[in-house]
C-alpha atoms as a PDB file:
ATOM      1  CA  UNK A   1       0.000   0.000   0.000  1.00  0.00           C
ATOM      2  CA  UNK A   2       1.344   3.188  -1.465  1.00  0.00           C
ATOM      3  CA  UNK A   3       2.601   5.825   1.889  1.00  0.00           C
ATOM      4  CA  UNK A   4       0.321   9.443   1.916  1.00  0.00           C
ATOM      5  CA  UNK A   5       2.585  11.865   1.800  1.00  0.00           C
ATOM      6  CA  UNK A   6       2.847  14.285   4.705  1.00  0.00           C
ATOM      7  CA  UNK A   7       0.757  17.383   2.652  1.00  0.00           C
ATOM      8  CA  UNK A   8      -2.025  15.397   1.667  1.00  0.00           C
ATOM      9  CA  UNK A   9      -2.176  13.534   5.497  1.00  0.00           C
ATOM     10  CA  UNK A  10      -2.062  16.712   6.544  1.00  0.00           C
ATOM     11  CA  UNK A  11      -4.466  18.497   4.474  1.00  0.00           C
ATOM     12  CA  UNK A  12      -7.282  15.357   5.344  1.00  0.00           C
ATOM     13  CA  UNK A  13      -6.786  16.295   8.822  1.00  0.00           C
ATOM     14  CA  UNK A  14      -6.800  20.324   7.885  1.00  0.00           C
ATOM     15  CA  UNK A  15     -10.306  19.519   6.466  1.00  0.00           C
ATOM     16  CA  UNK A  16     -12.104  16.985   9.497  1.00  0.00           C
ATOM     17  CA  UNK A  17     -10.495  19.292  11.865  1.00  0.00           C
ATOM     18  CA  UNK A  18     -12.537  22.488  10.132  1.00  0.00           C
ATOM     19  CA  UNK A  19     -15.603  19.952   9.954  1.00  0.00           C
ATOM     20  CA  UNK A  20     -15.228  19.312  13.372  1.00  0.00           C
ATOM     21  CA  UNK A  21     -15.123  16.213  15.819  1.00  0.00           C
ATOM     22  CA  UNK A  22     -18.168  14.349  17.391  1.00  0.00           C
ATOM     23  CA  UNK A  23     -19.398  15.844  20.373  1.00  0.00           C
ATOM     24  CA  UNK A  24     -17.407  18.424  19.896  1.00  0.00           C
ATOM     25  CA  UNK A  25     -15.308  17.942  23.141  1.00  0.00           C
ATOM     26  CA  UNK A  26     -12.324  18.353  20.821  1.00  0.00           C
ATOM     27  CA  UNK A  27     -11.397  20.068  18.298  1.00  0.00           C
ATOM     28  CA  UNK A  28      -8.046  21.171  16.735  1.00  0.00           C
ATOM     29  CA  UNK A  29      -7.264  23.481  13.265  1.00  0.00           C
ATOM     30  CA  UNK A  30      -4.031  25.727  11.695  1.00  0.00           C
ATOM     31  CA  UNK A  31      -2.363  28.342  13.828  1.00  0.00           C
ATOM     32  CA  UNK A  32      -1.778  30.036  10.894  1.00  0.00           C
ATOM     33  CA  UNK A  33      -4.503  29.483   7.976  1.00  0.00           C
ATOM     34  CA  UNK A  34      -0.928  30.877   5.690  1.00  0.00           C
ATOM     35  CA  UNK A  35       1.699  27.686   7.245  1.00  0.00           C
ATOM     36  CA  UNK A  36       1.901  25.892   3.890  1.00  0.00           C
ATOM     37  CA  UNK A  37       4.072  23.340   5.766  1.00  0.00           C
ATOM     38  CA  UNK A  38       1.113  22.941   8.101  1.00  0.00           C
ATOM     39  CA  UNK A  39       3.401  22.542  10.849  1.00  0.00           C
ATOM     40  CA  UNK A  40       1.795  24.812  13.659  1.00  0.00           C
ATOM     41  CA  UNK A  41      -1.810  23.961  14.761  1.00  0.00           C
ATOM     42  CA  UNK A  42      -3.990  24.560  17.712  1.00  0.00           C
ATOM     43  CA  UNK A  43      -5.912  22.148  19.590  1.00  0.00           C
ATOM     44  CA  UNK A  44      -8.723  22.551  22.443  1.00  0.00           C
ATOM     45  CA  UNK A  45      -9.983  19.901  24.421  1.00  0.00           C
ATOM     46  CA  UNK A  46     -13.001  20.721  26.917  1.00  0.00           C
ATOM     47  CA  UNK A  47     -12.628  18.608  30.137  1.00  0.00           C
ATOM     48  CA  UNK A  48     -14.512  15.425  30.802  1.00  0.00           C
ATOM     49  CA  UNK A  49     -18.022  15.361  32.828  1.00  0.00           C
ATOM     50  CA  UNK A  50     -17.947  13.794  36.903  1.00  0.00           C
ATOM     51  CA  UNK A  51     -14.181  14.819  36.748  1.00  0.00           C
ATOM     52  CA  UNK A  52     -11.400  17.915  38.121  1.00  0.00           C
ATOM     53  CA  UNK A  53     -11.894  19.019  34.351  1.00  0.00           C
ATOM     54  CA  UNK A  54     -15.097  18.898  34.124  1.00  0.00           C
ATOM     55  CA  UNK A  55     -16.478  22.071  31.963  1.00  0.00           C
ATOM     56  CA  UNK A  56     -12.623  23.232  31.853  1.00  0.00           C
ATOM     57  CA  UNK A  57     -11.382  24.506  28.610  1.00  0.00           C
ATOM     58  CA  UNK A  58      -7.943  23.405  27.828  1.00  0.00           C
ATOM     59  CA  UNK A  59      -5.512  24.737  24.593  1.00  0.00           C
ATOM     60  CA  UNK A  60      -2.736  23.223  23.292  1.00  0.00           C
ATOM     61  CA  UNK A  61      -0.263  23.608  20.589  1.00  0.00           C
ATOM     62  CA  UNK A  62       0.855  20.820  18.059  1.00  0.00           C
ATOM     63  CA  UNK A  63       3.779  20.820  15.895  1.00  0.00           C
ATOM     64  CA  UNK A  64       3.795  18.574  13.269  1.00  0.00           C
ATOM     65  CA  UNK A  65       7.405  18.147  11.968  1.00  0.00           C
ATOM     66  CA  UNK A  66       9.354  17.130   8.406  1.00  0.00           C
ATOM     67  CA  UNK A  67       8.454  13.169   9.720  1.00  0.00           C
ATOM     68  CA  UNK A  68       4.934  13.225  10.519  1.00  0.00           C
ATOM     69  CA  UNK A  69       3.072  10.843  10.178  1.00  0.00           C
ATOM     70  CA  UNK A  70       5.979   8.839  10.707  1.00  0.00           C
ATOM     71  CA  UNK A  71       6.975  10.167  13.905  1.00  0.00           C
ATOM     72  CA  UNK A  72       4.561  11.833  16.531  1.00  0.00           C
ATOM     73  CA  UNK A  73       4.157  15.552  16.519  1.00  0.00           C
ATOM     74  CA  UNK A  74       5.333  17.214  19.330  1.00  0.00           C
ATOM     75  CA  UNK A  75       2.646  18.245  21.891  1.00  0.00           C
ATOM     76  CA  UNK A  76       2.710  21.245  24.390  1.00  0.00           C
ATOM     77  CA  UNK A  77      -0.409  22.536  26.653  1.00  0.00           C
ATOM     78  CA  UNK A  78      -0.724  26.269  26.997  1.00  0.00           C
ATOM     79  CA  UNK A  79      -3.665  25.989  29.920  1.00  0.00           C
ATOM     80  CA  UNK A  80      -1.952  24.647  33.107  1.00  0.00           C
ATOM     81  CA  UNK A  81      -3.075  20.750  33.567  1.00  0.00           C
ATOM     82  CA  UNK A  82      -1.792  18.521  36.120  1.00  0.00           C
ATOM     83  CA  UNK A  83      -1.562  15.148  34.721  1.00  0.00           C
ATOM     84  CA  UNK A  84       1.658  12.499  34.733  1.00  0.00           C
ATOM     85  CA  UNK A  85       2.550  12.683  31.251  1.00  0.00           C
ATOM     86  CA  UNK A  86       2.585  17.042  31.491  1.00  0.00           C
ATOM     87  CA  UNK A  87       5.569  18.971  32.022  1.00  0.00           C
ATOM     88  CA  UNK A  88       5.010  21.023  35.114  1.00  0.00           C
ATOM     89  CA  UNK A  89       6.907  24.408  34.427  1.00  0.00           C
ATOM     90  CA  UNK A  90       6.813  23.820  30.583  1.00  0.00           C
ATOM     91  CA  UNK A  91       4.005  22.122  29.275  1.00  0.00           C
ATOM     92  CA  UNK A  92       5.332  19.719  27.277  1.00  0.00           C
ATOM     93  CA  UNK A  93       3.718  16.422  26.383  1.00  0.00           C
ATOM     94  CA  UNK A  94       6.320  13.451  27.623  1.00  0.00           C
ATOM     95  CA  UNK A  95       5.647  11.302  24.912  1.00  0.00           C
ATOM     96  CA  UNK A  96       7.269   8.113  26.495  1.00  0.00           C
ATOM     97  CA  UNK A  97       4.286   8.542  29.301  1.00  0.00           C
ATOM     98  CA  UNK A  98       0.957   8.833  26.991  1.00  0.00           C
ATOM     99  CA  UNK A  99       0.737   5.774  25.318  1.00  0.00           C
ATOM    100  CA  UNK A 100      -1.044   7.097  22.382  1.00  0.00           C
ATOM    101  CA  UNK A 101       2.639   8.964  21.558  1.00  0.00           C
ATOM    102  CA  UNK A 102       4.682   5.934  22.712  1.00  0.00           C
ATOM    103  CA  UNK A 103       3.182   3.838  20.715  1.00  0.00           C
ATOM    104  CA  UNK A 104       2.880   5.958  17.950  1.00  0.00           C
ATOM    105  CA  UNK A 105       1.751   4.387  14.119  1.00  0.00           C
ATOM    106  CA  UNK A 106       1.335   6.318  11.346  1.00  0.00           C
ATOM    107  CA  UNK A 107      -2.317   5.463  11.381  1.00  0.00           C
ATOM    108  CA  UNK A 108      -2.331   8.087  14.373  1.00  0.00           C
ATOM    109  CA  UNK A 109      -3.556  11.707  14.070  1.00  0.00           C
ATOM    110  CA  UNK A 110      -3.954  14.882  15.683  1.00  0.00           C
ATOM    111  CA  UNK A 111      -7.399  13.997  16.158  1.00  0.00           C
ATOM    112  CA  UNK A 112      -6.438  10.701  17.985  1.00  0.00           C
ATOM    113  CA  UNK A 113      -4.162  12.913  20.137  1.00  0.00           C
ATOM    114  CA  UNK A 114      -6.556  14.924  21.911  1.00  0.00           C
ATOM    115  CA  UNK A 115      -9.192  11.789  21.906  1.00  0.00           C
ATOM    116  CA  UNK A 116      -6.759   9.795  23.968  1.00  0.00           C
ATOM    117  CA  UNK A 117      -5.458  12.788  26.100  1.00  0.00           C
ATOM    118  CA  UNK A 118      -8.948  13.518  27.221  1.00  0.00           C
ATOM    119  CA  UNK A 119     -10.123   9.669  27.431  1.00  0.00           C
ATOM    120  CA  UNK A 120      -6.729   9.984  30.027  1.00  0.00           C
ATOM    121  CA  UNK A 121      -8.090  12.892  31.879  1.00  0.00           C
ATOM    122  CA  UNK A 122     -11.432  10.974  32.753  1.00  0.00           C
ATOM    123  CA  UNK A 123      -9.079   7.835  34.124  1.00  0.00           C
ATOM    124  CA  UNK A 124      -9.413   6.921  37.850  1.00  0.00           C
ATOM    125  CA  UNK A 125      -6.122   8.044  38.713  1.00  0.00           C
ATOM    126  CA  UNK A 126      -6.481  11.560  36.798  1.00  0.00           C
ATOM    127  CA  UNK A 127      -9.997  12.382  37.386  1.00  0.00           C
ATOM    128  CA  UNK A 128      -9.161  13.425  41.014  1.00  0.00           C
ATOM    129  CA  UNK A 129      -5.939  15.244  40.808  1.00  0.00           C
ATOM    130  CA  UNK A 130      -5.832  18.658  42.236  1.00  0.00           C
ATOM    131  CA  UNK A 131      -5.407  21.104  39.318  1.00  0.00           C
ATOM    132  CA  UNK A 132      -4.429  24.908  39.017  1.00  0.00           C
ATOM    133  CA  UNK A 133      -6.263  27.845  39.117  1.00  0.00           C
ATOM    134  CA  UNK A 134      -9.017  27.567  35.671  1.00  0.00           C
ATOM    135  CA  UNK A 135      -7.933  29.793  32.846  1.00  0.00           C
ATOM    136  CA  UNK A 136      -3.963  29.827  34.108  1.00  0.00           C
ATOM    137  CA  UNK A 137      -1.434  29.031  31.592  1.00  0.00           C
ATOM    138  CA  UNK A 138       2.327  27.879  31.215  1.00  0.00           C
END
């Protein structure tokens, strides 16, 4: 089976981004409508129901480099979260601790990203944890 190359990857994910995603808990789109690399995009994820996040609105910033999809992109949040796989003073994503980055396939996408990051918020041992002040950022 013939590889997508990274423009066309990223331009499918350009358009179901702008269509949006299910409930609408996530969503993600360009940071800069003009980044004909598509390298810089934006992503919001709105906090899981019965949990710390609950009705939180969380951004993030994704950085798709020269290898995606090969590699994973690299993931920062700009609202302050405490969870195990976030940076404390920077923000950064540890990709060897979310396992949808770890284990990273080519199937993957940005959309998977902020499924799996919220799915992880709503997880017994991250539902709980004490979190900064709402609307705070790194």
């Amino acid at each position: 089976m013939a590889k997508i190359p990274r423009n066309f990857r990223l331009l499918e994910e350009l358009e179901k981004g702008e269509k949006g995603i299910g409930d609408g808990s996530c969503s993600y789109g360009l940071e800069d409508g003009e980044d004909i690399m598509m390298s810089n995009w934006n992503g919001t994820i709105i906090g899981p129901g019965h949990t710390v996040h609950e009705n939180r609105i969380y951004s993030l910033k994704i950085v798709c480099g020269d290898a995606y999809p090969d590699s994973p992109p690299d993931v920062h949040f700009n609202s302050r979260v405490n969870l195990p796989f976030v940076d404390q003073t920077t923000g950064k994503v540890d990709q060897s601790k979310l396992p949808v980055l770890a284990n990273w396939a080519r199937t993957n996408s940005i959309e998977t990203i902020l499924v799996e990051i919220r799915r992880e918020m709503a997880t017994f041992n991250n539902r709980k944890l004490p979190q900064p002040a709402e609307g705070s950022t790194f």
